[in-house]
C-alpha atoms as a PDB file:
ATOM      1  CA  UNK A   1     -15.797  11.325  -4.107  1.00  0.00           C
ATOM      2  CA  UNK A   2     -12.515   9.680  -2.256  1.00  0.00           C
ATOM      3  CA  UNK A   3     -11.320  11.126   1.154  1.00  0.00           C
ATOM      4  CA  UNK A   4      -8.073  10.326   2.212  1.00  0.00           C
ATOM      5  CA  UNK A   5      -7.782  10.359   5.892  1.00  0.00           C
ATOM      6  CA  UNK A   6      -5.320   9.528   9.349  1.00  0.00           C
ATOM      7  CA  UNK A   7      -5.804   5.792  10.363  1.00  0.00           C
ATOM      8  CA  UNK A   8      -7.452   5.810  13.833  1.00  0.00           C
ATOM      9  CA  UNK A   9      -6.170   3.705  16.674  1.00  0.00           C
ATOM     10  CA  UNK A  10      -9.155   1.482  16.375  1.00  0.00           C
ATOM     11  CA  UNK A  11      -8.789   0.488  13.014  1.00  0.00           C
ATOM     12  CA  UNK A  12      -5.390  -0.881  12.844  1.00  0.00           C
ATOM     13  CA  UNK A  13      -6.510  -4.065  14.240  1.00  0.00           C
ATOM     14  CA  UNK A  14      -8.251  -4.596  10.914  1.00  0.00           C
ATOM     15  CA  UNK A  15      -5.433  -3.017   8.709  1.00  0.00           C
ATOM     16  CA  UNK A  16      -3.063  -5.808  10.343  1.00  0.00           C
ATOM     17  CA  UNK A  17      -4.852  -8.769  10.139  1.00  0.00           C
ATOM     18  CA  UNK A  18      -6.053  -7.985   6.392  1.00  0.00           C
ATOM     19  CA  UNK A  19      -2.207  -6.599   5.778  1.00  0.00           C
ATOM     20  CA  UNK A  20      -0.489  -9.733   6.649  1.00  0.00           C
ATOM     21  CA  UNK A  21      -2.741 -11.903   5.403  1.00  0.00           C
ATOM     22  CA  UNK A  22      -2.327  -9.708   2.007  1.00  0.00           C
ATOM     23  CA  UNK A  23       0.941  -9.646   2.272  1.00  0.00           C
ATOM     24  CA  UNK A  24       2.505 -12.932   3.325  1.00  0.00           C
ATOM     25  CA  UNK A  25       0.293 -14.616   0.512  1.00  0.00           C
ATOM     26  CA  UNK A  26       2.671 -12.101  -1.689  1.00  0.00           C
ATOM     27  CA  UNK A  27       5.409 -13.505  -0.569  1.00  0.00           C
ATOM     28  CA  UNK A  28       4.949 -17.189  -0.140  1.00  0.00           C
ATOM     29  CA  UNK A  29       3.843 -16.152  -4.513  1.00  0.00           C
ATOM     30  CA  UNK A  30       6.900 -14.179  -5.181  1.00  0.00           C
ATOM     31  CA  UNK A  31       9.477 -16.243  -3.315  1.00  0.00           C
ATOM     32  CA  UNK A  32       7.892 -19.720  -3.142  1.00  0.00           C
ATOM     33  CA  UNK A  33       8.394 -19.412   0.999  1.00  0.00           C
ATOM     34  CA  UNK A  34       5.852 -22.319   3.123  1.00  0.00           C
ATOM     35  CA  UNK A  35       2.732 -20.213   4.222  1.00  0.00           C
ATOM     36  CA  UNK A  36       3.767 -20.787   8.239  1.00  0.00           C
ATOM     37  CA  UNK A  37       7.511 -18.770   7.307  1.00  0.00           C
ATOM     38  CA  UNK A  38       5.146 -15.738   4.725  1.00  0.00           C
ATOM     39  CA  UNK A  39       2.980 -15.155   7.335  1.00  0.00           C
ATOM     40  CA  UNK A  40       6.143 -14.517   9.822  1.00  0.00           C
ATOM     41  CA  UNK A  41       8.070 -12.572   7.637  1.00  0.00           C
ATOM     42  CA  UNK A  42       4.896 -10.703   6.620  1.00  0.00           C
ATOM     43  CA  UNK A  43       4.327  -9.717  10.639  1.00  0.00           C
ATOM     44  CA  UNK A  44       8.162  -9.073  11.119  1.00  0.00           C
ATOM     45  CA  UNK A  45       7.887  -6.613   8.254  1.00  0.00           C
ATOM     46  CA  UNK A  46       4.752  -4.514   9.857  1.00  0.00           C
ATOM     47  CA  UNK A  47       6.050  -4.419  13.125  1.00  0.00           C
ATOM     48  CA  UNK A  48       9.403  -3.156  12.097  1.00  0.00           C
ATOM     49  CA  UNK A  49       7.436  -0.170  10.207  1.00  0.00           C
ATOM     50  CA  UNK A  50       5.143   0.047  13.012  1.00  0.00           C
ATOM     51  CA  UNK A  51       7.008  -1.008  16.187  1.00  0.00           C
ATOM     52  CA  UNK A  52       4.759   1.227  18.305  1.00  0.00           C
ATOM     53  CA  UNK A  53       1.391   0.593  16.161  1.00  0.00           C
ATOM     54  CA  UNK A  54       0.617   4.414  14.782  1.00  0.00           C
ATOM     55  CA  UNK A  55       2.267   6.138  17.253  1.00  0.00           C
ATOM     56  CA  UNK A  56       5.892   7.705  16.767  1.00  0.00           C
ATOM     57  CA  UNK A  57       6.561   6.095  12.843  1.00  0.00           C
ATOM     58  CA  UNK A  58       7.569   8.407   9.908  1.00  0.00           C
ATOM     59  CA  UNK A  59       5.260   6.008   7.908  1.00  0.00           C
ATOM     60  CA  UNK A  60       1.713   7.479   7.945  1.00  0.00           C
ATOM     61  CA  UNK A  61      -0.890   5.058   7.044  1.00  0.00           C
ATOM     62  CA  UNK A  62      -4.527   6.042   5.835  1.00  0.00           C
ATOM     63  CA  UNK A  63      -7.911   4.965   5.607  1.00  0.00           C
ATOM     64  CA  UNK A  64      -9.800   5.870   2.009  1.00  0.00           C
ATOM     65  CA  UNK A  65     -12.958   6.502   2.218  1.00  0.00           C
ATOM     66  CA  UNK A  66     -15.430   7.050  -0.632  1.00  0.00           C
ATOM     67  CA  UNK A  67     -19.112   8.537  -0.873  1.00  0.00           C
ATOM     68  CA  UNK A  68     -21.320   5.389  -1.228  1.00  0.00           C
ATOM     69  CA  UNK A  69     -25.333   5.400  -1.503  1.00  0.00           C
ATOM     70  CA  UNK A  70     -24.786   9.087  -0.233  1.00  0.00           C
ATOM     71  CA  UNK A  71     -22.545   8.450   2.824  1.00  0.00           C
ATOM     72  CA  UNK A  72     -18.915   7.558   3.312  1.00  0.00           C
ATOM     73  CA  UNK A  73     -17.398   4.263   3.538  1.00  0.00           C
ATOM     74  CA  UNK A  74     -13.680   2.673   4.318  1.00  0.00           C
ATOM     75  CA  UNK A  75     -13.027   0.894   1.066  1.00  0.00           C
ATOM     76  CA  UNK A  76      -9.582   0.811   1.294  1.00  0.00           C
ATOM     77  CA  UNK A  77      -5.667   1.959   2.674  1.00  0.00           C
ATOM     78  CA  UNK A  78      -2.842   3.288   1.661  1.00  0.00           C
ATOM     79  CA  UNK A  79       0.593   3.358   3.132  1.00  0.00           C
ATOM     80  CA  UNK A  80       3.525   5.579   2.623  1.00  0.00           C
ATOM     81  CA  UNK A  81       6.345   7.333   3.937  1.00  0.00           C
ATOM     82  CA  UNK A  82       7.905  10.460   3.002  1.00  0.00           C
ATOM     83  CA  UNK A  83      11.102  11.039   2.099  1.00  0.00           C
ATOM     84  CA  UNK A  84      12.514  14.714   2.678  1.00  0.00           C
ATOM     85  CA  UNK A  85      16.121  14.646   1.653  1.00  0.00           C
ATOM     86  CA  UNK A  86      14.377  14.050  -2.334  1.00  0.00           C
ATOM     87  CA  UNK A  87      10.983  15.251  -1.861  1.00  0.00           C
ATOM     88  CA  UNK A  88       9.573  11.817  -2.402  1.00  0.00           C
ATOM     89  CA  UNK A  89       7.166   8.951  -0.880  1.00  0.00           C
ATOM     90  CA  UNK A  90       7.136   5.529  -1.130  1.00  0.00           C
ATOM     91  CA  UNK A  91       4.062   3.581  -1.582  1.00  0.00           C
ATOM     92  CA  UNK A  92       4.483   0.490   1.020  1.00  0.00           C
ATOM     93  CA  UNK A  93       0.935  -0.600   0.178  1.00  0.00           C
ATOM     94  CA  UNK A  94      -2.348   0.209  -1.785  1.00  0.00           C
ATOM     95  CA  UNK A  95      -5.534  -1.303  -1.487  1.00  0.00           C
ATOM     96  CA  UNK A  96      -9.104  -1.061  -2.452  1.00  0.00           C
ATOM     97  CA  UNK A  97     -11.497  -4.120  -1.416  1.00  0.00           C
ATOM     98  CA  UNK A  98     -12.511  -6.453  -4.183  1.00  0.00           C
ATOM     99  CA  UNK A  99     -16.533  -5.151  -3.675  1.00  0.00           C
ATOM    100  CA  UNK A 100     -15.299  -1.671  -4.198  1.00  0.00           C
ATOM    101  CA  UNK A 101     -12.546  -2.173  -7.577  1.00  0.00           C
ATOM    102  CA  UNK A 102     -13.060  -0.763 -11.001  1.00  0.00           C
ATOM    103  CA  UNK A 103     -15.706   2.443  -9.285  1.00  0.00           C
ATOM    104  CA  UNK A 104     -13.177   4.371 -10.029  1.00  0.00           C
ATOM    105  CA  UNK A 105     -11.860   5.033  -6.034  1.00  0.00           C
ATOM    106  CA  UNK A 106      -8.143   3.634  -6.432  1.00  0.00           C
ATOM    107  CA  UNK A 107      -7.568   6.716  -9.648  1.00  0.00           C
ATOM    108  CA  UNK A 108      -9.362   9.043  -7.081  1.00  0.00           C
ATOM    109  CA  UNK A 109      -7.499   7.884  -4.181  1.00  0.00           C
ATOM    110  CA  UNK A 110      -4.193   8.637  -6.134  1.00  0.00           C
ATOM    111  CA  UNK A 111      -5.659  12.219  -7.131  1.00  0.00           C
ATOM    112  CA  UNK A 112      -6.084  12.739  -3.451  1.00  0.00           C
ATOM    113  CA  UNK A 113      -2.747  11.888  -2.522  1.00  0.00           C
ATOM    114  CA  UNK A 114      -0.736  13.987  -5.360  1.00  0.00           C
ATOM    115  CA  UNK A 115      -2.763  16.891  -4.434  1.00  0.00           C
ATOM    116  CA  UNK A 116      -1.995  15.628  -0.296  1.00  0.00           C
ATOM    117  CA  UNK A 117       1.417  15.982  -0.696  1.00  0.00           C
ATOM    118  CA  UNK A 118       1.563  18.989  -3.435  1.00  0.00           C
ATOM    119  CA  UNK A 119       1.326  21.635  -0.470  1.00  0.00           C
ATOM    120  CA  UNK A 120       4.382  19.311   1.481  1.00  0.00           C
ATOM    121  CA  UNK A 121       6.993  20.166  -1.387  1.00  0.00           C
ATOM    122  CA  UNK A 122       6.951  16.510  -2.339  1.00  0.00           C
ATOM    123  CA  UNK A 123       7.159  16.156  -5.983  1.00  0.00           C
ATOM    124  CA  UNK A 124       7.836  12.286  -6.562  1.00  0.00           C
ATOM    125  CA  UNK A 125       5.697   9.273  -5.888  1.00  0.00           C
ATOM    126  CA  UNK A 126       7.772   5.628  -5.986  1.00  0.00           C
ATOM    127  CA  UNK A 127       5.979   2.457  -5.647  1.00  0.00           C
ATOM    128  CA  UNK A 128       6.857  -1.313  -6.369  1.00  0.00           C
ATOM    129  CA  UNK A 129       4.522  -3.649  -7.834  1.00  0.00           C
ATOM    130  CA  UNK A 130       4.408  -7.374  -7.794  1.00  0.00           C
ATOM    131  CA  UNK A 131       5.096  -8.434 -11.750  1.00  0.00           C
ATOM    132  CA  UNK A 132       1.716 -11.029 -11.460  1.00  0.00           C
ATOM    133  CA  UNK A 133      -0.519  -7.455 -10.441  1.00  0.00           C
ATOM    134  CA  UNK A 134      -1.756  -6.797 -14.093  1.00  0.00           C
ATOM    135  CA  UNK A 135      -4.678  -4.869 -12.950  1.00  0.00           C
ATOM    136  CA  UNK A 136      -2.236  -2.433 -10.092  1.00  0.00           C
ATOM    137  CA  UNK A 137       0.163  -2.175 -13.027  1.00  0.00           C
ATOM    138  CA  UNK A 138      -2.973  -1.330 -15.247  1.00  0.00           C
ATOM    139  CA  UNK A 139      -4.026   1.615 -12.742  1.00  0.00           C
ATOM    140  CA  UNK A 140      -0.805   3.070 -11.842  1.00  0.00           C
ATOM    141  CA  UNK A 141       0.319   3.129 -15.966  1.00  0.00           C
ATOM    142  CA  UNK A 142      -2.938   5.263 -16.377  1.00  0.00           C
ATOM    143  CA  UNK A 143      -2.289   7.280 -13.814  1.00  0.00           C
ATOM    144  CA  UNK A 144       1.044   8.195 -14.910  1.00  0.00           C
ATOM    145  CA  UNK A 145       3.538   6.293 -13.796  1.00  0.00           C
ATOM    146  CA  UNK A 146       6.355   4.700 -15.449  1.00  0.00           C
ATOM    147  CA  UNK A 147       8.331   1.566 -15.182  1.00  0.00           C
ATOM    148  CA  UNK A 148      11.692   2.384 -13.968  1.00  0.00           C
ATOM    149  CA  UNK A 149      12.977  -1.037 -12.996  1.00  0.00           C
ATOM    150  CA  UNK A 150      12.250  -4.852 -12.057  1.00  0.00           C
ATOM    151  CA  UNK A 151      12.637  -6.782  -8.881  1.00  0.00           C
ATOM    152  CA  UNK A 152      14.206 -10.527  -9.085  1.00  0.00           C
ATOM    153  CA  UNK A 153      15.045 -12.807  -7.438  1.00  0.00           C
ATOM    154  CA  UNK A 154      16.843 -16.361  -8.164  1.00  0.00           C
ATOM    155  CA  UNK A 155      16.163 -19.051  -5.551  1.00  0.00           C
ATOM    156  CA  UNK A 156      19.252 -21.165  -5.591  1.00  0.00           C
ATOM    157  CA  UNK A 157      19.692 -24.996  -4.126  1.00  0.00           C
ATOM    158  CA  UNK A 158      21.506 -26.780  -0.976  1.00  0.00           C
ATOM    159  CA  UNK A 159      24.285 -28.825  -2.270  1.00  0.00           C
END
């Protein structure tokens, strides 16, 4: 069983720190950026989603929980932000910890969200997913989704 619940003020902390240090490894991968300059961008990024932490944001950011040895347990987040004018949301981020993959809690979390946001009016779920994320591009193809572009990116010299 996967609950899908608000972030509380306490644990954002924690979402940060493991965010950026998620994240700005992403992009030091995808766009062959130093560490020091990934791990910028990477906070730049959250705080412009976030400027005031949880308060005041039309991103809503939540803590997934899951029924473990008969109790529940954070074992992940997920981050997105509705958009009204095409009854949509954007996944910004997805994550189940590496002790908790392949139980079967990132399908359920999904589950949890389409049913979430079937009583809203939204009817559309985007996402991106970085193109070296075989087993994220694994889950979200079994869980319906479809490829409906590709990101690049061409790096190009001084002179």
């Amino acid at each position: 069983m996967v609950v899908l619940r608000a972030m509380r003020q306490e644990e954002y902390p924690a979402y940060c720190h493991y965010f950026i240090d998620d994240y700005s490894r992403e992009i030091a991968t995808n766009y062959g950026h130093p560490m020091e300059l990934a791990v910028e961008l990477a906070k730049k990024d959250l705080a412009s989603y976030f400027p005031n932490g949880l308060e005041d944001t039309e991103h809503t950011l939540l803590c997934i929980d899951a029924e473990i040895e008969g109790k529940l347990s954070l074992v992940g987040y997920l981050w997105h932000s509705v958009n009204t004018s095409d009854n949509s949301t954007f996944i910004y981020d997805f994550f189940i910890s590496g002790e908790h993959r392949s139980r079967g809690f990132g399908r359920q979390a999904i589950a949890e969200l389409e049913k979430q946001l079937q009583s809203t009016g939204v009817n559309q779920i985007k996402l991106r997913v970085a193109y070296h994320n075989e087993r994220a591009l694994k889950l979200y193809k079994e869980v319906g989704f479809v490829i409906t572009g590709f990101n690049m990116s061409k790096t190009i010299s001084a002179s």
